[in-house]
N, C-alpha and C. Protein backbone atom coordinates (compact mmCIF):
# COMPACT_ATOMS: atom_id res chain seq x y z
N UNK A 1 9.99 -16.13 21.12
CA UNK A 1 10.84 -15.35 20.23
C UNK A 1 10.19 -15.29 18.84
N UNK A 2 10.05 -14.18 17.99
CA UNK A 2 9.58 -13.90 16.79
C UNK A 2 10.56 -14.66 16.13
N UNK A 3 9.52 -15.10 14.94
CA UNK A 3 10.52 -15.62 13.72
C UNK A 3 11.31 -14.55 12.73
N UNK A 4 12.13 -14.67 12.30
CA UNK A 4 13.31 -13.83 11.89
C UNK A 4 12.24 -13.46 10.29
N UNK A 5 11.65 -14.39 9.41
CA UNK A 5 10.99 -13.84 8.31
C UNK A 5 10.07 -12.65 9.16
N UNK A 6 9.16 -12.62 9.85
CA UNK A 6 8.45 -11.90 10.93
C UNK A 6 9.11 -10.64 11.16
N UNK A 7 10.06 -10.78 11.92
CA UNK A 7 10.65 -9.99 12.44
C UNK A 7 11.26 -8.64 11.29
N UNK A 8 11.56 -9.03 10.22
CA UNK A 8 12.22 -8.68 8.82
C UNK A 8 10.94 -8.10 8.75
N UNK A 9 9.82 -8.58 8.29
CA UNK A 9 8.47 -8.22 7.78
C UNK A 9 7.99 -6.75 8.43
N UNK A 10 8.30 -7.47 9.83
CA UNK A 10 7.26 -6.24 10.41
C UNK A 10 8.35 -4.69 10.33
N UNK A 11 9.14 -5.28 10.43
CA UNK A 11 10.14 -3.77 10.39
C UNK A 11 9.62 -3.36 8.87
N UNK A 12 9.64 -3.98 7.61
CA UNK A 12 9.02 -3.45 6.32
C UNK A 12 7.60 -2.55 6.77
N UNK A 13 7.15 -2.88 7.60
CA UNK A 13 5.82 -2.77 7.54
C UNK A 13 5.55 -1.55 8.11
N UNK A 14 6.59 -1.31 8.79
CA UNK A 14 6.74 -0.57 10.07
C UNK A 14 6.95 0.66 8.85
N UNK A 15 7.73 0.77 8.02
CA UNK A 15 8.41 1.80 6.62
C UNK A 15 7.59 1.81 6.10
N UNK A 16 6.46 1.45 5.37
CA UNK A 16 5.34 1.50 5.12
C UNK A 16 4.73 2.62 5.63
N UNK A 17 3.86 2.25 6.94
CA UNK A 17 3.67 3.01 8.09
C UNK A 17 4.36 4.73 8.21
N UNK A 18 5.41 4.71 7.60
CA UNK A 18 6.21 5.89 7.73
C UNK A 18 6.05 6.61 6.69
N UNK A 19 5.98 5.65 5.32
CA UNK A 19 5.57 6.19 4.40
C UNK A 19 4.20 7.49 4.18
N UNK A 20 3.12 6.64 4.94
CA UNK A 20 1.99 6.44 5.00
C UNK A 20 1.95 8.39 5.38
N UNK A 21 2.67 8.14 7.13
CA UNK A 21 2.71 9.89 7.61
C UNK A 21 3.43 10.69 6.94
N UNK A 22 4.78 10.38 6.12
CA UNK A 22 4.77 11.08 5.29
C UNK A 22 4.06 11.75 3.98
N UNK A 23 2.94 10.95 3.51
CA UNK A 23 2.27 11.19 2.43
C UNK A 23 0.96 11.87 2.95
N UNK A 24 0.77 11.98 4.34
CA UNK A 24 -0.28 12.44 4.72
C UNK A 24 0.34 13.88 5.41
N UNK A 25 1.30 14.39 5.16
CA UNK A 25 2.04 15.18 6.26
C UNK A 25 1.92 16.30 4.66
N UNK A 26 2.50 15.41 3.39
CA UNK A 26 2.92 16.59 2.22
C UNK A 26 1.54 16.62 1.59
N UNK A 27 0.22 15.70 1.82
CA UNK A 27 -1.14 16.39 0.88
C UNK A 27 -1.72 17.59 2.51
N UNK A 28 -1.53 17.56 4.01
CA UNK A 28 -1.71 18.61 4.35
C UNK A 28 -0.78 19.69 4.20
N UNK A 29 0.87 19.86 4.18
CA UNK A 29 1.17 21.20 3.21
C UNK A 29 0.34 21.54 1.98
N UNK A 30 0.61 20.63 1.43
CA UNK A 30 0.18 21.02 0.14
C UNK A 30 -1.60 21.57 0.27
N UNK A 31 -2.24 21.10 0.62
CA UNK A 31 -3.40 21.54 1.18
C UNK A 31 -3.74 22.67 1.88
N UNK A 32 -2.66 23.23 2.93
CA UNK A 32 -2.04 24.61 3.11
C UNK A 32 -2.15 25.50 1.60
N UNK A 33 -1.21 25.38 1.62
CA UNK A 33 -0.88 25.75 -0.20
C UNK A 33 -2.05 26.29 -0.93
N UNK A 34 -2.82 25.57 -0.85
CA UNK A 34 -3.95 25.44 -1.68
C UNK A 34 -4.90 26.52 -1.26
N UNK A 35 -5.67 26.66 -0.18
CA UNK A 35 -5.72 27.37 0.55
C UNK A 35 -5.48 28.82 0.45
N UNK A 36 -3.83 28.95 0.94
CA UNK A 36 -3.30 30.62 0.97
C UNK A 36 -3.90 30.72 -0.63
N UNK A 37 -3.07 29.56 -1.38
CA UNK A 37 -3.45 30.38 -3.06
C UNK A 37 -4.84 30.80 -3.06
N UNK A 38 -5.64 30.46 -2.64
CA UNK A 38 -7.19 30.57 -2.73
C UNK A 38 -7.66 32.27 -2.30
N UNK A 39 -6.75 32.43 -1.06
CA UNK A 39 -7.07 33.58 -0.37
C UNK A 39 -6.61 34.87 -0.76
N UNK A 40 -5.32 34.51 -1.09
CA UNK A 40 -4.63 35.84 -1.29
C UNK A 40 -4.07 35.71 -2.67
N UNK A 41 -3.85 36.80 -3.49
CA UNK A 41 -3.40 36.99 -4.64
C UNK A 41 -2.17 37.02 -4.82
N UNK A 42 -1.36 37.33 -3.98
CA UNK A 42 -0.13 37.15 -4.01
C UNK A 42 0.67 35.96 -3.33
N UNK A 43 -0.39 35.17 -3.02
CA UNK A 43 0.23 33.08 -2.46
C UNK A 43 -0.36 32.56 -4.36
N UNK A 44 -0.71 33.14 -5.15
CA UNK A 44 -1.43 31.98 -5.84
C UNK A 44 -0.23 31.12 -6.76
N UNK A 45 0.87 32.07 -6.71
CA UNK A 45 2.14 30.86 -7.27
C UNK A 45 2.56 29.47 -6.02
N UNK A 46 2.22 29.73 -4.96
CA UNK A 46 2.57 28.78 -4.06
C UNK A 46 2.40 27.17 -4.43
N UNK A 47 0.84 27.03 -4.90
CA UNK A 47 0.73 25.69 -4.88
C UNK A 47 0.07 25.40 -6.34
N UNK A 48 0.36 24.26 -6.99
CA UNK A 48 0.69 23.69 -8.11
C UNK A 48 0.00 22.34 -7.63
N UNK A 49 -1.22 22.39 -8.88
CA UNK A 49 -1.94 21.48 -8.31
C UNK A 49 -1.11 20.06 -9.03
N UNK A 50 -0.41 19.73 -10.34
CA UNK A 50 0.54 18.87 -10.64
C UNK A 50 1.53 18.49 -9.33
N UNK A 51 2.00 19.10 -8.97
CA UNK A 51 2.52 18.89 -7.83
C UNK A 51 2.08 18.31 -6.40
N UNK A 52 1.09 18.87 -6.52
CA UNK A 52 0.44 17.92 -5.62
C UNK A 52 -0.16 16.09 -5.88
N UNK A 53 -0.91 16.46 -6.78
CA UNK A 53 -0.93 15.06 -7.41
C UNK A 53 0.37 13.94 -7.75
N UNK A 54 1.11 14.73 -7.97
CA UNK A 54 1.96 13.77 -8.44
C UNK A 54 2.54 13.18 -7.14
N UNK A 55 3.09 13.86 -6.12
CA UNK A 55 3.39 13.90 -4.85
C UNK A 55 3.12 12.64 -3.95
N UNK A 56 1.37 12.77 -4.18
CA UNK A 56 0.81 11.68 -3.74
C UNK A 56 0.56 10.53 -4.36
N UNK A 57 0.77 10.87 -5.62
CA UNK A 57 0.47 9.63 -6.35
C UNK A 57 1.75 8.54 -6.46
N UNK A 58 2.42 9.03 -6.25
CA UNK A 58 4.04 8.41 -6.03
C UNK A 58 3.91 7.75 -4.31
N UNK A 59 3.73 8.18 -3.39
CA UNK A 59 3.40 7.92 -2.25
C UNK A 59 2.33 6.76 -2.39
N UNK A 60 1.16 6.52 -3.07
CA UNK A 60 0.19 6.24 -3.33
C UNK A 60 0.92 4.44 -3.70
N UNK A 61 2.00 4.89 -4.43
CA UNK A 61 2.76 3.66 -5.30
C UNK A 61 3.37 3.04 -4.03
N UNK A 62 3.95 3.56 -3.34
CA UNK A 62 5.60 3.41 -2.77
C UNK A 62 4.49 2.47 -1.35
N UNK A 63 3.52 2.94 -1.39
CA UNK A 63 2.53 2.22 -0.26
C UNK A 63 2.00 0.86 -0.28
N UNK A 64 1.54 0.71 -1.64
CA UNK A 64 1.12 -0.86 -2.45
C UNK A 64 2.64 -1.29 -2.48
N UNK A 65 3.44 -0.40 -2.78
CA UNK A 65 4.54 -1.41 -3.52
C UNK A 65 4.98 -2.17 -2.20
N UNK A 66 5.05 -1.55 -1.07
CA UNK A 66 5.82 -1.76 0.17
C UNK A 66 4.94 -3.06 0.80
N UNK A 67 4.02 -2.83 0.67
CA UNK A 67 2.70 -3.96 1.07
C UNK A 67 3.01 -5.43 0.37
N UNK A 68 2.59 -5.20 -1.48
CA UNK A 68 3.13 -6.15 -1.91
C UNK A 68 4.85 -6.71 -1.67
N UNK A 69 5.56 -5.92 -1.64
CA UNK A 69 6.67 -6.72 -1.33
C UNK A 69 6.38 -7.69 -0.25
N UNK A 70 6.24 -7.44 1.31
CA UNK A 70 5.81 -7.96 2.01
C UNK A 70 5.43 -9.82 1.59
N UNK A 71 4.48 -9.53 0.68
CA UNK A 71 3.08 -10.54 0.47
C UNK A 71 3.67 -11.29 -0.49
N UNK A 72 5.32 -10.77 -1.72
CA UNK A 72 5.76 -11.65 -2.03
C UNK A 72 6.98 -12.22 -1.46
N UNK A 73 7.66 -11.38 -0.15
CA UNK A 73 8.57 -12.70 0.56
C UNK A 73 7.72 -14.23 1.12
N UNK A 74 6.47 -13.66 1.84
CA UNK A 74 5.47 -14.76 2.18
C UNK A 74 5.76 -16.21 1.30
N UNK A 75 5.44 -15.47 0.26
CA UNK A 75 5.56 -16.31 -0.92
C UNK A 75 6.06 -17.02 -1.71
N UNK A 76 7.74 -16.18 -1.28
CA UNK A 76 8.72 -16.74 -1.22
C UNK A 76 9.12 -17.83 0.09
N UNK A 77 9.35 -17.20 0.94
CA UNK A 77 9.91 -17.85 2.13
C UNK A 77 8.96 -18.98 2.68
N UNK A 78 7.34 -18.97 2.13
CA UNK A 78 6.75 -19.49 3.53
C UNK A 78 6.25 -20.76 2.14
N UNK A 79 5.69 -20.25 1.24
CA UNK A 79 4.78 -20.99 0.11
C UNK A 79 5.66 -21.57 -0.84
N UNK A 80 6.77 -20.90 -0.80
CA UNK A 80 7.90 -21.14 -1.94
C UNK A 80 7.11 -21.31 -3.09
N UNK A 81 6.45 -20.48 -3.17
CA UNK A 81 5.95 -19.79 -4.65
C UNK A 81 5.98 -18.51 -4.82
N UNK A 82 5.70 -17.89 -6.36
CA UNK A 82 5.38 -16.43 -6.62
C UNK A 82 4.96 -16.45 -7.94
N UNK A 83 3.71 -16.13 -8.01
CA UNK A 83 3.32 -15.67 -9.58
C UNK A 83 4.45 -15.02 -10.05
N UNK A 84 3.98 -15.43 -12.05
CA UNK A 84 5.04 -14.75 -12.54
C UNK A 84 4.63 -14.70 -14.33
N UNK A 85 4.82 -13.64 -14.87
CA UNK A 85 3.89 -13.11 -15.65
C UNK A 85 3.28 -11.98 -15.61
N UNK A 86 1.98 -11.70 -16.91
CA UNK A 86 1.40 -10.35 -17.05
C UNK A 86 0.55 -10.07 -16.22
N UNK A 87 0.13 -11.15 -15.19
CA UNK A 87 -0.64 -11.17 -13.87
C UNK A 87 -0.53 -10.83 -12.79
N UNK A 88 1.10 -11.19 -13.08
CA UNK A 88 1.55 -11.87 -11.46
C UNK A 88 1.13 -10.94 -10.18
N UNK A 89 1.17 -9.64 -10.71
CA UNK A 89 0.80 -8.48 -9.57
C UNK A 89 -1.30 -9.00 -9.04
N UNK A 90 -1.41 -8.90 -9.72
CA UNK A 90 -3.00 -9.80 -9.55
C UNK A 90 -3.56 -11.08 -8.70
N UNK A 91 -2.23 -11.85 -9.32
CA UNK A 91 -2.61 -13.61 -8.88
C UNK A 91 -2.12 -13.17 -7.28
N UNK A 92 -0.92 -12.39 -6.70
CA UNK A 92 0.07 -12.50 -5.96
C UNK A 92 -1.34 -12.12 -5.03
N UNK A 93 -1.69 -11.10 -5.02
CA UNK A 93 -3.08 -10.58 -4.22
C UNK A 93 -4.34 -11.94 -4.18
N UNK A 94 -4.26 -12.19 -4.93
CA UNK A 94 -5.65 -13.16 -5.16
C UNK A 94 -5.37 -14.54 -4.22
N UNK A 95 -3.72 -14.81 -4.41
CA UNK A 95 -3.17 -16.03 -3.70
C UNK A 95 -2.71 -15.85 -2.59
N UNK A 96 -2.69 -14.86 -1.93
CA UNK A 96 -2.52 -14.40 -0.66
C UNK A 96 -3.89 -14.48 0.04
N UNK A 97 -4.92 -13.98 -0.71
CA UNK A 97 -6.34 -14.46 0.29
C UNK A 97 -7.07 -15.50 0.38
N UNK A 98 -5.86 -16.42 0.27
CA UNK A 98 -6.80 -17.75 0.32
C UNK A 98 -5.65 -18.69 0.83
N UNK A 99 -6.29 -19.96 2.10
CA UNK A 99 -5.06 -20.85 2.38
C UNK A 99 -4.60 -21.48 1.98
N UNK A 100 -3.67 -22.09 2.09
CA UNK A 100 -2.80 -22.82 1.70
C UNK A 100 -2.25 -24.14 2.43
N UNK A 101 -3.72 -25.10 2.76
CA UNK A 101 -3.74 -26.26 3.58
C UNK A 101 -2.21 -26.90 3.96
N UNK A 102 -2.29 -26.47 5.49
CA UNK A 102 -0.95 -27.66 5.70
C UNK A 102 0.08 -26.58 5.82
N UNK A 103 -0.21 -25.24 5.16
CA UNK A 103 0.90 -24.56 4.76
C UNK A 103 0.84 -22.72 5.57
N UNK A 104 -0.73 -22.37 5.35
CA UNK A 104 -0.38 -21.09 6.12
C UNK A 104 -1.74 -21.20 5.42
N UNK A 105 -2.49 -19.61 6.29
CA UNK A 105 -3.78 -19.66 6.46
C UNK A 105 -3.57 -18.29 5.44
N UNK A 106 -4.85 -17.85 5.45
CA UNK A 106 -5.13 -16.70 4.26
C UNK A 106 -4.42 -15.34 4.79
N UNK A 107 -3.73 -14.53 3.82
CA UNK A 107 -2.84 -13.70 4.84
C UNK A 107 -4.01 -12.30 4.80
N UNK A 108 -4.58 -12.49 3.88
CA UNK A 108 -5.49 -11.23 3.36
C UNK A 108 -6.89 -11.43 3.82
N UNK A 109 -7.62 -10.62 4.11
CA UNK A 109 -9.09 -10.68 4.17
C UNK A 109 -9.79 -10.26 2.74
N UNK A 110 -10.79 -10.76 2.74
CA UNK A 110 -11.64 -10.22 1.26
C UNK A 110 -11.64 -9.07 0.97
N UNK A 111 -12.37 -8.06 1.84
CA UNK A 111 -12.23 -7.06 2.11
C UNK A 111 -11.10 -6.37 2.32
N UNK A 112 -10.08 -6.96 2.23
CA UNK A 112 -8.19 -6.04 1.96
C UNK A 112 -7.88 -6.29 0.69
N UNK A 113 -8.10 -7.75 0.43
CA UNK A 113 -7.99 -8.12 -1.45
C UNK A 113 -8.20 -6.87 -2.05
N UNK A 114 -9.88 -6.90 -1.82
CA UNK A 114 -10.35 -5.99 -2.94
C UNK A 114 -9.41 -4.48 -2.65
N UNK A 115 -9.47 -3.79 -1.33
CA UNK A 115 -8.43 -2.75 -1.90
C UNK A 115 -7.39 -3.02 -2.40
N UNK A 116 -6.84 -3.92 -2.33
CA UNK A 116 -5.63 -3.79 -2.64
C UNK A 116 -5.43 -3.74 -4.37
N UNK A 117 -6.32 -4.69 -5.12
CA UNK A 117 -6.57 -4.92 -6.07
C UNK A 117 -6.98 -3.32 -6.99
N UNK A 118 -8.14 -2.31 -5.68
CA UNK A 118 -8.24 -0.77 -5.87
C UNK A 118 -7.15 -0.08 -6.31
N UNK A 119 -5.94 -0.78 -5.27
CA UNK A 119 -5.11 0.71 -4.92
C UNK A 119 -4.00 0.54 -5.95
N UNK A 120 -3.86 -1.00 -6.44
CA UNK A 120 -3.02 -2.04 -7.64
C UNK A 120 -3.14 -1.19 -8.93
N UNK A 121 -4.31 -0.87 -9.13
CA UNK A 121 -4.87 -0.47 -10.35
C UNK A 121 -4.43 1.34 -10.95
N UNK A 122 -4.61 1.49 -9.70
CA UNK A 122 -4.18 3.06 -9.81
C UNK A 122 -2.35 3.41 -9.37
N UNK A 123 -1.77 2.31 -8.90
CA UNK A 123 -0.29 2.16 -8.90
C UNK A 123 0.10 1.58 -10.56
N UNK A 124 -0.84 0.99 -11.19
CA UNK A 124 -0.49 0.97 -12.77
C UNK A 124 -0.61 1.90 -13.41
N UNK A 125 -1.34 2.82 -13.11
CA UNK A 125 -1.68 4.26 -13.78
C UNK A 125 -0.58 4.78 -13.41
N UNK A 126 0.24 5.35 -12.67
CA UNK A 126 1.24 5.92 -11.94
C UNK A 126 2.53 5.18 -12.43
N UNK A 127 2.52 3.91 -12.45
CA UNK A 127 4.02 3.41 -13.29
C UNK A 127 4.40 3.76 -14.50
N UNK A 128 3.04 3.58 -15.09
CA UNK A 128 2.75 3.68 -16.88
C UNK A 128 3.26 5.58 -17.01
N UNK A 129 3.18 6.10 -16.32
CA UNK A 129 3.25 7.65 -16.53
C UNK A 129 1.78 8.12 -17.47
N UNK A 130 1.29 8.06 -16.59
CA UNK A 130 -0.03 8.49 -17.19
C UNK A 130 -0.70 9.25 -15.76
N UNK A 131 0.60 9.45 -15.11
CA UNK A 131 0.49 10.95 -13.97
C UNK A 131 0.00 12.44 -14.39
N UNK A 132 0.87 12.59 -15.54
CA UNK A 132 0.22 13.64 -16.35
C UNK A 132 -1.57 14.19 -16.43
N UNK A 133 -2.28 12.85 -16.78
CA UNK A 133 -3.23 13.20 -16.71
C UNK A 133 -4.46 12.71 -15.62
N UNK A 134 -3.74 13.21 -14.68
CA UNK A 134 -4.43 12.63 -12.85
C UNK A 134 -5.26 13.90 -12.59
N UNK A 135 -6.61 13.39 -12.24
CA UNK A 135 -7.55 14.76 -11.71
C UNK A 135 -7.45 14.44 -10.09
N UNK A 136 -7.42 15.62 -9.19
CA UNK A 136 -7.28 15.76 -7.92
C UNK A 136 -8.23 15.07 -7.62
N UNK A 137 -9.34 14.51 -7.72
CA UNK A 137 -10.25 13.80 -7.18
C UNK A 137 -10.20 12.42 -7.27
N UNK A 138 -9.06 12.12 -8.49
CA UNK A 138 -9.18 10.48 -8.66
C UNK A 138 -7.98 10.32 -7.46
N UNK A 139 -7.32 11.24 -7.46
CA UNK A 139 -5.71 11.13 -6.56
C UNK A 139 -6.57 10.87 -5.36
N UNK A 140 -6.97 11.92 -5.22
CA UNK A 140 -7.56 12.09 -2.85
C UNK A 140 -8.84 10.96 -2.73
N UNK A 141 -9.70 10.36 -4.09
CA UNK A 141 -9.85 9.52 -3.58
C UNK A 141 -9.23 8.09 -3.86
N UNK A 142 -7.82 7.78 -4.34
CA UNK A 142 -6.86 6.38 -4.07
C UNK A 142 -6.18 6.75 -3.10
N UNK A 143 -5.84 7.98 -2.38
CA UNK A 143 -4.84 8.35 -1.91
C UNK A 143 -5.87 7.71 0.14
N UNK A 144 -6.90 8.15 -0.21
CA UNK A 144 -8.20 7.56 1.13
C UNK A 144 -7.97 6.29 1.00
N UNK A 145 -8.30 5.14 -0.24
CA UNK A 145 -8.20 4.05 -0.38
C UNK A 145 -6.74 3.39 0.12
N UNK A 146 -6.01 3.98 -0.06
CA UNK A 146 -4.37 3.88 0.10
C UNK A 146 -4.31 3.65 1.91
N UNK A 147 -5.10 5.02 1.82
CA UNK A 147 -5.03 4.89 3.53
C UNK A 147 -5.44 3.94 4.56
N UNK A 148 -6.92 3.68 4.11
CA UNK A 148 -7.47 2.64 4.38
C UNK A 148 -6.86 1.50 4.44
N UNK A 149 -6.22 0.67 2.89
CA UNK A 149 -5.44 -0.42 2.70
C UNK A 149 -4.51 -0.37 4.05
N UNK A 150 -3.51 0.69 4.44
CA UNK A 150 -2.25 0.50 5.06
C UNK A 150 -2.87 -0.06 6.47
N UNK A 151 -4.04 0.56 6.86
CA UNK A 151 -4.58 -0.20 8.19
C UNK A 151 -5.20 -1.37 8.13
N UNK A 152 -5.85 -1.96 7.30
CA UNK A 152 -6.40 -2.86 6.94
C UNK A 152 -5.29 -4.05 6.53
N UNK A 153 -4.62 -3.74 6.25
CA UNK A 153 -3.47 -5.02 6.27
C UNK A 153 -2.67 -4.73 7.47
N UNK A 154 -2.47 -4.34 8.11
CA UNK A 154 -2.42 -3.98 9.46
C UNK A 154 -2.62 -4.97 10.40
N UNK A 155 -3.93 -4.98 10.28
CA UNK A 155 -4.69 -5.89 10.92
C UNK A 155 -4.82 -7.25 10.60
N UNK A 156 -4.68 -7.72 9.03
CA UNK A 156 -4.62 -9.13 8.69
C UNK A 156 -3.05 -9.51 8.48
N UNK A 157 -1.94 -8.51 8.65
CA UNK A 157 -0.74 -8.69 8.94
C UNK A 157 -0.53 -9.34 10.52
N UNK A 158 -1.57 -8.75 11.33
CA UNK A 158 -1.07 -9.23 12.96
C UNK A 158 -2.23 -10.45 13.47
N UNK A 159 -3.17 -10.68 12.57
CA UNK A 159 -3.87 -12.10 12.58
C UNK A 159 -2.81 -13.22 11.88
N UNK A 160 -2.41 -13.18 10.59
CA UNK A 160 -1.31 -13.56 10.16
C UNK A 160 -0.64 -14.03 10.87
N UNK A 161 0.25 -13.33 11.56
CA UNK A 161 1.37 -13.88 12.04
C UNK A 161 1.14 -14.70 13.02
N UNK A 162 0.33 -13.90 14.09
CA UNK A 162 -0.28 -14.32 15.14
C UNK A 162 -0.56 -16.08 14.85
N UNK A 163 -1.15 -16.16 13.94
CA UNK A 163 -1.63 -17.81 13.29
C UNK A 163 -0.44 -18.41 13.01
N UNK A 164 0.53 -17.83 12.40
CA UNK A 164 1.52 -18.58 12.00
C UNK A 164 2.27 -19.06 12.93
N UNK A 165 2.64 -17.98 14.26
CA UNK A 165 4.01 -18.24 14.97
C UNK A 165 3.06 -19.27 16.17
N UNK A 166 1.65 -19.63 16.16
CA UNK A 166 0.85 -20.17 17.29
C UNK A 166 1.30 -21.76 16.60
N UNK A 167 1.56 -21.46 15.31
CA UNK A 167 1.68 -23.34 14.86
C UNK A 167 2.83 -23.69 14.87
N UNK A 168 4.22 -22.70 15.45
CA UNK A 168 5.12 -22.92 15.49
C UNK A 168 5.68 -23.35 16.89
N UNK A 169 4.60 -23.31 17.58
CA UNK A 169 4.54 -23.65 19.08
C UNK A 169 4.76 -25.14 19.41
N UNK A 170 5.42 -25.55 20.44
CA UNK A 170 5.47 -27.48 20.58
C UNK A 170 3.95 -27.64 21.39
């Protein structure tokens, strides 16, 4: 039987995940959009490149944010800790990829850290409202990084557990 923190988790994770096709469902409309405007003279009110950016860049947020939540129940429930401070979004990532002898093994790989730490950076740009001045290229490429991250913890989400619920075994 799954453990109930687990069980809670993965359904988060699972919304995430949903997130994920939704944000990939509105940059191909919008990408449509883009497109007709390109072709025909009378689509070119259709698509709004603010709109698009912003779109995703909110999606972009709602993806890290959903992740980190995750990484601070862990933290809560399992470490009974949580950074806290002008960091804490930083340390919370940094202290997740590394074990915690006796206590739980690294939930992150190096290689997920660092996106995440990527995708962290550009979810501060996006809180701060400094959406305004987003070029389509910095968006589609966090919005790839974004993508990347959601599978990539994916995968050190189901090593994770996998480790955890094996030590919960008699």
């Amino acid at each position: 039987m799954a453990h109930p923190l687990f069980a809670r988790l993965d359904r988060q994770f699972e919304l995430v995940k949903g997130e994920l096709a939704n944000a990939v469902e509105a940059d191909r409309r919008f990408g449509t959009l883009r497109r007709r405007a390109a072709r025909r003279k009378a689509d070119r009110d259709l698509y709004h490149e603010w709109s698009h950016n912003a779109s995703l860049a909110d999606g972009i947020s709602a993806l890290y944010t959903g992740i980190e939540s995750i990484l601070e129940a862990v933290g809560n429930e399992i470490d009974e800790y949580t950074p806290r401070g002008d960091a804490s979004h930083a340390d919370l990532v940094d202290g997740m990829a590394v074990e915690v002898k006796n206590v739980r093994p690294a939930a992150l790989s190096e290689s997920t850290r660092a996106l995440m730490h990527e995708v962290r950076k550009f979810r501060h740009v996006v809180r701060h409202k400094y959406a305004l001045q987003l070029r389509r290229r910095d968006v589609a490429r966090n919005f790839a990084r974004a993508t990347k991250l959601v599978a990539a913890f994916g995968r050190d989400w189901r090593r994770f557990t996998r480790a955890m619920l094996a030590e919960e075994q008699p």
